[in-house]
N, C-alpha and C. Protein backbone atom coordinates (compact mmCIF):
# COMPACT_ATOMS: atom_id res chain seq x y z
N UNK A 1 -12.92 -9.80 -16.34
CA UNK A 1 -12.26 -8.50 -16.15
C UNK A 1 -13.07 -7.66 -15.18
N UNK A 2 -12.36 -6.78 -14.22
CA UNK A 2 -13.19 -5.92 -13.68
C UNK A 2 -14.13 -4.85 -14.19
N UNK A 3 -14.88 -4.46 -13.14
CA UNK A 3 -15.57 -3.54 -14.23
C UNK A 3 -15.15 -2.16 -14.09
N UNK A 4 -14.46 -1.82 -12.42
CA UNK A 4 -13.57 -0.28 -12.28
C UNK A 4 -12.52 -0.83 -11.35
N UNK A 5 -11.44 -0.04 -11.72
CA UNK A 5 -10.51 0.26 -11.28
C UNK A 5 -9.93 1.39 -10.03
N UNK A 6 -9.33 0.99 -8.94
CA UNK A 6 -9.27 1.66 -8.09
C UNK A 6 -7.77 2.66 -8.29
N UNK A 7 -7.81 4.19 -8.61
CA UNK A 7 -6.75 5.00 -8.43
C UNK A 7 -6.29 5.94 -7.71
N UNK A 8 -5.51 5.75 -6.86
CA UNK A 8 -5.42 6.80 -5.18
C UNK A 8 -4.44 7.25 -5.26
N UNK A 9 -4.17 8.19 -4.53
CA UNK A 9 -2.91 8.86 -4.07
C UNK A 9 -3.55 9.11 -2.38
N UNK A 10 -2.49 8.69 -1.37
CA UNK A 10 -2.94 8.53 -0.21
C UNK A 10 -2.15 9.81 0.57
N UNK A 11 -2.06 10.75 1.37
CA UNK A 11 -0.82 11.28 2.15
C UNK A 11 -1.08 10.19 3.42
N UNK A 12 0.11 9.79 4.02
CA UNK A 12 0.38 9.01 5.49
C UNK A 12 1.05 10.30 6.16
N UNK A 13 0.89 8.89 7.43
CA UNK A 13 1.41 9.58 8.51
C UNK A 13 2.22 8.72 9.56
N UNK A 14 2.58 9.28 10.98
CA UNK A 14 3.09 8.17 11.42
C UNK A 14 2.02 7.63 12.83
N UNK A 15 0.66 8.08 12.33
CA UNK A 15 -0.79 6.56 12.50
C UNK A 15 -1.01 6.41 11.24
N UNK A 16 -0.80 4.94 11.31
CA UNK A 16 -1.32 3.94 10.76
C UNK A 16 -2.60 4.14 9.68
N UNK A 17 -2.77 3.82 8.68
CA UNK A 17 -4.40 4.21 8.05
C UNK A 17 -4.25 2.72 6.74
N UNK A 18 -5.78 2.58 6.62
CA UNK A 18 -5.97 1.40 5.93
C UNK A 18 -5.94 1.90 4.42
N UNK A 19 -5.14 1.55 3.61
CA UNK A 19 -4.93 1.31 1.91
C UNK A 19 -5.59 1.07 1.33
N UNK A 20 -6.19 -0.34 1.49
CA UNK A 20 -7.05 -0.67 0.51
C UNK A 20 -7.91 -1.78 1.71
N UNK A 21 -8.61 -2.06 1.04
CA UNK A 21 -10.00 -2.61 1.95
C UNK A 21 -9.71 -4.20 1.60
N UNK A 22 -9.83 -5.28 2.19
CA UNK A 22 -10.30 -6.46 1.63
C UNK A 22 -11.15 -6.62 0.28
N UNK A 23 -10.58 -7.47 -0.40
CA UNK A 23 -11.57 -7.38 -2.06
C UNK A 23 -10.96 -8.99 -2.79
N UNK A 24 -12.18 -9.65 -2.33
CA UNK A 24 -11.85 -11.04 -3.00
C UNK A 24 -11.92 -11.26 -4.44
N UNK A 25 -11.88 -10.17 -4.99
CA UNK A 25 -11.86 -10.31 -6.37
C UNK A 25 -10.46 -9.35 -6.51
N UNK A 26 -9.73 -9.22 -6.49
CA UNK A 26 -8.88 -8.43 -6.50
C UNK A 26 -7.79 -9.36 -7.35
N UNK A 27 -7.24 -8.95 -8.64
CA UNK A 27 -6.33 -10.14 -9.03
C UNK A 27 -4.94 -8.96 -9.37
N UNK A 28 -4.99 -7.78 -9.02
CA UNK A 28 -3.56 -6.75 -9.44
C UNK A 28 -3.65 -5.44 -8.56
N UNK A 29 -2.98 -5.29 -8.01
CA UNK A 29 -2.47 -4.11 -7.04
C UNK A 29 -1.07 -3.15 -7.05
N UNK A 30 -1.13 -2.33 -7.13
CA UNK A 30 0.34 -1.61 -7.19
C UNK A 30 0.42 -0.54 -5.97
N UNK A 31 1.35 -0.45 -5.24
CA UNK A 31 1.47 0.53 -4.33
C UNK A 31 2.82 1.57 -4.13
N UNK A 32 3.29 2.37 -4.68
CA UNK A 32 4.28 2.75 -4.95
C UNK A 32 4.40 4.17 -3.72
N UNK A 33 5.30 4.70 -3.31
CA UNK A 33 6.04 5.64 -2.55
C UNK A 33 6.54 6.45 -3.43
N UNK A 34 5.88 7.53 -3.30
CA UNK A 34 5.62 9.24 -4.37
C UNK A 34 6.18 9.53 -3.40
N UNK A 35 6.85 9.51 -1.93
CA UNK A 35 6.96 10.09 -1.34
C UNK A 35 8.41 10.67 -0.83
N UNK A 36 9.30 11.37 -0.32
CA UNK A 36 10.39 11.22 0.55
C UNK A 36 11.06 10.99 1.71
N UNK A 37 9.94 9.63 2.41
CA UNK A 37 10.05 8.95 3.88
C UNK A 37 9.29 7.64 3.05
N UNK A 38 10.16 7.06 3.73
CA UNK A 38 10.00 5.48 3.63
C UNK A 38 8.05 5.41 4.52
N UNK A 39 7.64 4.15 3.87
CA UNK A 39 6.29 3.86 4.10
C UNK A 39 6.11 2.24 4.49
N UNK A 40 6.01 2.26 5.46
CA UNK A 40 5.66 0.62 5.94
C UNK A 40 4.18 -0.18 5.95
N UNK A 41 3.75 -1.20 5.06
CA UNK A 41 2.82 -2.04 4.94
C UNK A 41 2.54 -3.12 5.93
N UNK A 42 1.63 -3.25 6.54
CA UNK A 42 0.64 -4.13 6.97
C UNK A 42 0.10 -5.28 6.31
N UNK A 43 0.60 -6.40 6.25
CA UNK A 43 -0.64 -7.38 5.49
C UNK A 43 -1.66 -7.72 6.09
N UNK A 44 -2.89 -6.94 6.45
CA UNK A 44 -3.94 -7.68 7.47
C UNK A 44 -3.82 -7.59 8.77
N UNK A 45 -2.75 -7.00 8.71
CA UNK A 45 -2.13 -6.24 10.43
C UNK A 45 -1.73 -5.45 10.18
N UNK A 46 -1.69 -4.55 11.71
CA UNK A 46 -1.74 -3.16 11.71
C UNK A 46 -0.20 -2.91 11.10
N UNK A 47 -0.04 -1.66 10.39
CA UNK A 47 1.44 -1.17 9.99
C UNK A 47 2.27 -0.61 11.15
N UNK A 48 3.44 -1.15 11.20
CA UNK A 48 3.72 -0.46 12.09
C UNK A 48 5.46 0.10 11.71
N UNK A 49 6.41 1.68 12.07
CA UNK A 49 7.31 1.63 11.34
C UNK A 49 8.34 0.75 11.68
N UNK A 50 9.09 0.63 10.54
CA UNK A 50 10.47 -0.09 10.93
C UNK A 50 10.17 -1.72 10.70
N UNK A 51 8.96 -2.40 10.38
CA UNK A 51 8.37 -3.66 10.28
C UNK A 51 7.74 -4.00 8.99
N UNK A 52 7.32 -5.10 9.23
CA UNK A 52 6.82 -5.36 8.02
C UNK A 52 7.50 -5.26 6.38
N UNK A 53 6.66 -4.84 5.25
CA UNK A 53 6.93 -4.85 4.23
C UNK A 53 7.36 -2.88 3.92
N UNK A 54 8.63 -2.93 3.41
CA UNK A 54 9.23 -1.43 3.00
C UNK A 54 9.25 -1.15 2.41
N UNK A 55 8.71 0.21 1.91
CA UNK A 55 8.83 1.02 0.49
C UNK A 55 9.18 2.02 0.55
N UNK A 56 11.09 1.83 0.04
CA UNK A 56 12.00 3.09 -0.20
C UNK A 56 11.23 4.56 -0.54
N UNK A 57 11.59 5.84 -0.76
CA UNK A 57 11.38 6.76 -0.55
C UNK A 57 11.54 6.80 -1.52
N UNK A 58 11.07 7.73 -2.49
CA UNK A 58 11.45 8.07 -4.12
C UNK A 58 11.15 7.26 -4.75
N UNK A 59 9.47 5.91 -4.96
CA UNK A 59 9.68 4.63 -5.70
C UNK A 59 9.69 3.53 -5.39
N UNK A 60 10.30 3.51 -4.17
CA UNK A 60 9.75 1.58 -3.88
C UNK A 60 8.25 1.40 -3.88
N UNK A 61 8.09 -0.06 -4.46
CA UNK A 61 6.87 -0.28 -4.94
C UNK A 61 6.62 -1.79 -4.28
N UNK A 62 5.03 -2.04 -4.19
CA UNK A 62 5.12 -3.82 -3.91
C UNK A 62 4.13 -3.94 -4.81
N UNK A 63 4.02 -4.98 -5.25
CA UNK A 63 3.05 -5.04 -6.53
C UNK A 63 2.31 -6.65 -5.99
N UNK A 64 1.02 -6.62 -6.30
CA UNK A 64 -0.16 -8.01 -6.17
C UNK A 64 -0.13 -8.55 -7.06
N UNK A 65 -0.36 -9.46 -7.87
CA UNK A 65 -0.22 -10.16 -9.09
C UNK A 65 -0.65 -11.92 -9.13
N UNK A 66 -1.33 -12.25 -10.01
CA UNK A 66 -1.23 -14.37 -9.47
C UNK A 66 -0.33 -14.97 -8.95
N UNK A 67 1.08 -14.40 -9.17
CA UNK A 67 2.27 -14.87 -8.66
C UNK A 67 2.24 -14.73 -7.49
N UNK A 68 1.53 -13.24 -7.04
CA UNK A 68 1.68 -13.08 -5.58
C UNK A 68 0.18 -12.40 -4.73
N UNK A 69 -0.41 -13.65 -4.62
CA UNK A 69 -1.78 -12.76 -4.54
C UNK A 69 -2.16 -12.38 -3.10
N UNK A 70 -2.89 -11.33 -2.94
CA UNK A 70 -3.37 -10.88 -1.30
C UNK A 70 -4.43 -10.47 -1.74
N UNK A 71 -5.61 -10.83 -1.03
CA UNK A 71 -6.81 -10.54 -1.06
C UNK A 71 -7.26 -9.54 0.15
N UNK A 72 -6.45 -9.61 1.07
CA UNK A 72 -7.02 -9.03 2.93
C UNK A 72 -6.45 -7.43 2.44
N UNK A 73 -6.80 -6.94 3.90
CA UNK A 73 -6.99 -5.47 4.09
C UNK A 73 -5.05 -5.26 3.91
N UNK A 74 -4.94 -4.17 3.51
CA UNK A 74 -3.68 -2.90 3.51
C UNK A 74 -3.01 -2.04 4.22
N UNK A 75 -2.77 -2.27 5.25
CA UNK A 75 -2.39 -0.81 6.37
C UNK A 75 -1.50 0.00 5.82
N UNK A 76 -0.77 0.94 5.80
CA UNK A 76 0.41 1.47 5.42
C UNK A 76 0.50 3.08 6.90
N UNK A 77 1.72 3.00 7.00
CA UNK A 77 2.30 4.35 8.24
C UNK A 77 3.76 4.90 7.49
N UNK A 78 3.63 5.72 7.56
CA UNK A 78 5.13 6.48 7.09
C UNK A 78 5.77 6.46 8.15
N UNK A 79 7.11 6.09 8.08
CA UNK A 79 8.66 5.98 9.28
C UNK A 79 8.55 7.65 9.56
N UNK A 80 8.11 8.55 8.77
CA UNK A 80 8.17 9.71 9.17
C UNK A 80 7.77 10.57 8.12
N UNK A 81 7.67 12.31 8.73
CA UNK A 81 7.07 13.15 7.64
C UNK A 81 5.51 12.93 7.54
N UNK A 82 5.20 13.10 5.83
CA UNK A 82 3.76 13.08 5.01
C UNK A 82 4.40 12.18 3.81
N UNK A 83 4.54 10.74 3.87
CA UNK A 83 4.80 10.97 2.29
C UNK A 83 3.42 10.36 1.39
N UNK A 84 3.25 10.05 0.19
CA UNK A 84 2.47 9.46 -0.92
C UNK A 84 2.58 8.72 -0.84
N UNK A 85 1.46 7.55 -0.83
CA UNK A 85 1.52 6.38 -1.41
C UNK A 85 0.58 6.71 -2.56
N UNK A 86 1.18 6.06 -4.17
CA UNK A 86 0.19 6.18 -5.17
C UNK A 86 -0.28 4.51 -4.94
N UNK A 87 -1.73 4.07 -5.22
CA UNK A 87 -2.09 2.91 -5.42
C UNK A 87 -3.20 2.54 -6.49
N UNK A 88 -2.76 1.77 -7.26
CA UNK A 88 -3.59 1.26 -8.57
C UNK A 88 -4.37 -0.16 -8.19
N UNK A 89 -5.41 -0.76 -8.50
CA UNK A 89 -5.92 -1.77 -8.04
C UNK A 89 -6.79 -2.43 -8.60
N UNK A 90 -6.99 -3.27 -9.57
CA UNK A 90 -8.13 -3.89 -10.33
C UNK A 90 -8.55 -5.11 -9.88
């Protein structure tokens, strides 16, 4: 088990900024959109909008898990606005 847990609330923008860092121990991640502009993910590449992985406005979420594991870095950019990304991470 880990020994801490990572809990963020991020504001974006539309540059690009890194989420979460590379962490080879990383076995659960949650990244959810607090926000009201869609938020686009990076896996290990830069975010860029309109690409990649999407998280609806009001709640879309992508979640890490054994089923679906990522160990590499996080980018995330908002399509527009300021919105939230909340992110949980053990």
């Amino acid at each position: 088990m880990p020994i801490q847990a990572v809990d963020l609330a991020k504001t974006l923008s539309v540059t690009q900024e890194r989420a979460l860092g590379r962490n080879p121990s990383r076995i659960y991640a949650l990244l959810v959109n607090d926000g009201t502009e869609d938020i686009y993910l990076g896996m290990g590449i830069p975010a860029v909008a309109n690409r990649g992985i999407r998280l609806n406005k009001t709640g879309g979420s992508y979640e890490i898990n054994l089923m679906n594991p990522w160990q590499g870095e996080i980018y995330a950019v908002a399509g527009a606005g300021a919105p939230v990304l909340l992110i949980v991470e053990w």
